[in-house]
Protein backbone atom coordinates (compact mmCIF):
# COMPACT_ATOMS: atom_id res chain seq x y z
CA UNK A 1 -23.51 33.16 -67.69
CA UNK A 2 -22.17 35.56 -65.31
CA UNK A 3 -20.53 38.42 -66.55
CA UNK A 4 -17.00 39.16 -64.94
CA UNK A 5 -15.48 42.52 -66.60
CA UNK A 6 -17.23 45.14 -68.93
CA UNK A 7 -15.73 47.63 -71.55
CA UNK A 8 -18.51 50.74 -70.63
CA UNK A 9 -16.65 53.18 -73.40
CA UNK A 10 -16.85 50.45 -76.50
CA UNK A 11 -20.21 51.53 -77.27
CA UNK A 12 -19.15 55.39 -76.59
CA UNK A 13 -16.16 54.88 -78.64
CA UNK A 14 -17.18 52.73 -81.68
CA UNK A 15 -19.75 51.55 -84.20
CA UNK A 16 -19.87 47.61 -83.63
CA UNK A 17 -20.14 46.28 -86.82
CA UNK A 18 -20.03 42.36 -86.14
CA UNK A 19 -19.44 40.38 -82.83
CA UNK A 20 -17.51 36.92 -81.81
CA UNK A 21 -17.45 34.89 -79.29
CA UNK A 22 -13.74 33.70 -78.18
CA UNK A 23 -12.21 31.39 -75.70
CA UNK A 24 -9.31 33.08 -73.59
CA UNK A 25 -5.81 30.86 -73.33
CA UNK A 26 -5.00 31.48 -69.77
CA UNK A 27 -2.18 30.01 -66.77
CA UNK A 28 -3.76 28.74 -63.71
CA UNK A 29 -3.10 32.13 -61.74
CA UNK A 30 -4.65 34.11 -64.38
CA UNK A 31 -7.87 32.25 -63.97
CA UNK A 32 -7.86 32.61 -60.36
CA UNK A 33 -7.94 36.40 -60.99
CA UNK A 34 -10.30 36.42 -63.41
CA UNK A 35 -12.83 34.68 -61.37
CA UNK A 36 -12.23 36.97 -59.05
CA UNK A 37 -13.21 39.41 -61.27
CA UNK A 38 -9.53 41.63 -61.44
CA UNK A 39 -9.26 41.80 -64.97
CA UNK A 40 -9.70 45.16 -66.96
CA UNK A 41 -10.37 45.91 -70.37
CA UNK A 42 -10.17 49.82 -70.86
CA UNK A 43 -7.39 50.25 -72.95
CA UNK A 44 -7.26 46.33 -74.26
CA UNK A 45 -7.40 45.75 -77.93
CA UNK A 46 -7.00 42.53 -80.01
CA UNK A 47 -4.57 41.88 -83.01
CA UNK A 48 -4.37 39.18 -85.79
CA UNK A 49 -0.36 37.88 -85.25
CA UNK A 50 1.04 34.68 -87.82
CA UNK A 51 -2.76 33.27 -88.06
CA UNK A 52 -3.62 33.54 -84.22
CA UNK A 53 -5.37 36.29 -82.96
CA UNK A 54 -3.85 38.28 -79.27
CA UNK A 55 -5.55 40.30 -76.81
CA UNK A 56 -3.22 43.27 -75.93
CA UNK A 57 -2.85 45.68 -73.19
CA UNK A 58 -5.67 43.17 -70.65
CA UNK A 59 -4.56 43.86 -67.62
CA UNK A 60 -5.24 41.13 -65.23
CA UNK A 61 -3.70 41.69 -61.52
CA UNK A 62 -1.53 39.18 -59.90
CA UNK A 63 -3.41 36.64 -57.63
CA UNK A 64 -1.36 37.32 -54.54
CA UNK A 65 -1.65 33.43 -53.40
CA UNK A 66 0.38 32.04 -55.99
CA UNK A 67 3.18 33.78 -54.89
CA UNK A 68 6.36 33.35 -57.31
CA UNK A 69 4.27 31.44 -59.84
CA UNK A 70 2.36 34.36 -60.36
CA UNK A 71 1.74 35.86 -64.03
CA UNK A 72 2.58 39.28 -66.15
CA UNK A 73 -0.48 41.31 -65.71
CA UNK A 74 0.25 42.94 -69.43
CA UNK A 75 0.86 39.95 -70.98
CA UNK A 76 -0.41 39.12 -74.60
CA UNK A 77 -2.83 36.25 -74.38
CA UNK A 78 -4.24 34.29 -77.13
CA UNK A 79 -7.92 34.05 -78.29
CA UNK A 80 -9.79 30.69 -79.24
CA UNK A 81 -11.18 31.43 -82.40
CA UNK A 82 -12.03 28.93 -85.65
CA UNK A 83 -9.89 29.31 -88.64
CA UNK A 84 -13.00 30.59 -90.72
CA UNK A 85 -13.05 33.24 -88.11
CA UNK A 86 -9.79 33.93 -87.80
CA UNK A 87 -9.77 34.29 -91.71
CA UNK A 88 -12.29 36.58 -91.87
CA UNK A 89 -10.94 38.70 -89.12
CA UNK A 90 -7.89 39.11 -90.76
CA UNK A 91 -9.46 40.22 -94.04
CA UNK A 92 -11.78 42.88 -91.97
CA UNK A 93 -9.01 44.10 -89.76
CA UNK A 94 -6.92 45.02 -93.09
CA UNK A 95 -9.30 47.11 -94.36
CA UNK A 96 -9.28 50.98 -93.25
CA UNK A 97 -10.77 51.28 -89.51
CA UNK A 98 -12.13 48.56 -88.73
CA UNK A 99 -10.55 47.05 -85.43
CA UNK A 100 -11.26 44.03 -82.95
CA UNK A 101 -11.96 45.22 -79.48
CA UNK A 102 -13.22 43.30 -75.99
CA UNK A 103 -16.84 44.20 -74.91
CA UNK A 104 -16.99 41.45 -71.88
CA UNK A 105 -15.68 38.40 -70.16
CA UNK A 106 -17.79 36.36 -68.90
CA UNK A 107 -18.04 32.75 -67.18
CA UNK A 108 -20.02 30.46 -70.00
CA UNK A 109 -21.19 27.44 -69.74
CA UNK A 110 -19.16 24.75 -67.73
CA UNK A 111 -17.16 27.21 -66.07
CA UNK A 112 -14.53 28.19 -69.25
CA UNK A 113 -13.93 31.90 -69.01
CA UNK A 114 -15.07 33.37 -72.45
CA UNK A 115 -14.60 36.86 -74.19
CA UNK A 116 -16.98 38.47 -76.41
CA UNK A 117 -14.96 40.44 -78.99
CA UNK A 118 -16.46 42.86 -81.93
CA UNK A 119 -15.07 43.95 -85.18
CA UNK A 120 -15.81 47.76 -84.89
CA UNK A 121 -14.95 51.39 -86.51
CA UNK A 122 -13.97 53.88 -84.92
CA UNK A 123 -16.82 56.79 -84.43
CA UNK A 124 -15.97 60.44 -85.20
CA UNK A 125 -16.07 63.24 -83.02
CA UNK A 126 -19.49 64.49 -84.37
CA UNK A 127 -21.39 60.76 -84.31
CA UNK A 128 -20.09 60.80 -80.61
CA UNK A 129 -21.44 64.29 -80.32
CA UNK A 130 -24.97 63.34 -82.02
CA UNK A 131 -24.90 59.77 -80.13
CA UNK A 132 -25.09 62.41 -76.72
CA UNK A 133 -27.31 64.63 -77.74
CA UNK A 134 -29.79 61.81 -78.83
CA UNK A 135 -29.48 60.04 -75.76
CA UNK A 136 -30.03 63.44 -74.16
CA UNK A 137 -33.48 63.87 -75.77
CA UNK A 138 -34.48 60.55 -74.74
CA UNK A 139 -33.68 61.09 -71.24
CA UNK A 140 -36.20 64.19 -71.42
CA UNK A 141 -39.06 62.68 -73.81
CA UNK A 142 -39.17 59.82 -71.09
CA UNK A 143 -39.03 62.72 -67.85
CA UNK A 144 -41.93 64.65 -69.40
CA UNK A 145 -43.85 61.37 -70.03
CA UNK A 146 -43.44 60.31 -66.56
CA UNK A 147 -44.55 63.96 -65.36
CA UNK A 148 -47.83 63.52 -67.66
CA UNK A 149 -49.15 60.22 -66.64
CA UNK A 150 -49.01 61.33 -62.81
């Protein structure tokens, strides 16, 4: 699997609760892109619509060879998802915040273009705050370690 676009502030931003794995319905110039890794997912969300679940806000940047058959870049593209799924995304998203967001695209196996999405909660300002300063203490513990063994 080669990984193709990351979403570095999901982990800053969010408690990830429970994660899916989702096939992306794309047009021939969109894929093109994607390979080429111009796709971004920093302010991309998904959304259960009618039964079908969208990404929203995934920029992915014209490929300048196709010209006039080229794609929206903002479009809303659909996800590949089983009903049971589906179902029980629905049921999680309606809850009180809890929301589906992108962690990374990658290339799976046989070439399809895949997106791993997570059903997540938004963190607070003070779990962000505590998530830093533990991550802060770790960075020193393993510093001072490093000092002692030489």
């Amino acid at each position: 699997m080669k990984n193709v676009a990351l979403n570095k502030t999901v982990s800053h931003d969010y408690i990830i609760l429970e994660t899916f794995e989702a096939g992306l319905a794309l047009v021939g110039s969109e894929v093109k892109s994607v390979r080429a890794g111009r796709i971004s997912l920093k302010e991309c969300y998904a959304e259960v619509r009618g039964g079908e679940v969208f990404l929203v806000k995934c920029h992915i940047s014209p490929y300048e060879p196709a010209n006039i058959f080229n794609h929206d870049p903002l479009r809303d593209r659909r996800l590949l998802l089983h009903h049971r799924e589906i179902k029980r995304l629905t049921g999680k998203t309606q809850e009180r915040g809890q929301t589906i967001v992108p962690i990374r695209v990658y290339i799976g196996d046989k070439g399809k273009i895949k997106i791993e999405i997570a059903l997540a909660r938004g963190k607070r300002e003070h779990e962000k705050r505590e998530a830093i300063k533990k991550r802060d203490t770790d960075r020193e513990i393993r510093a001072a370690l490093k000092n002692r063994s030489r």
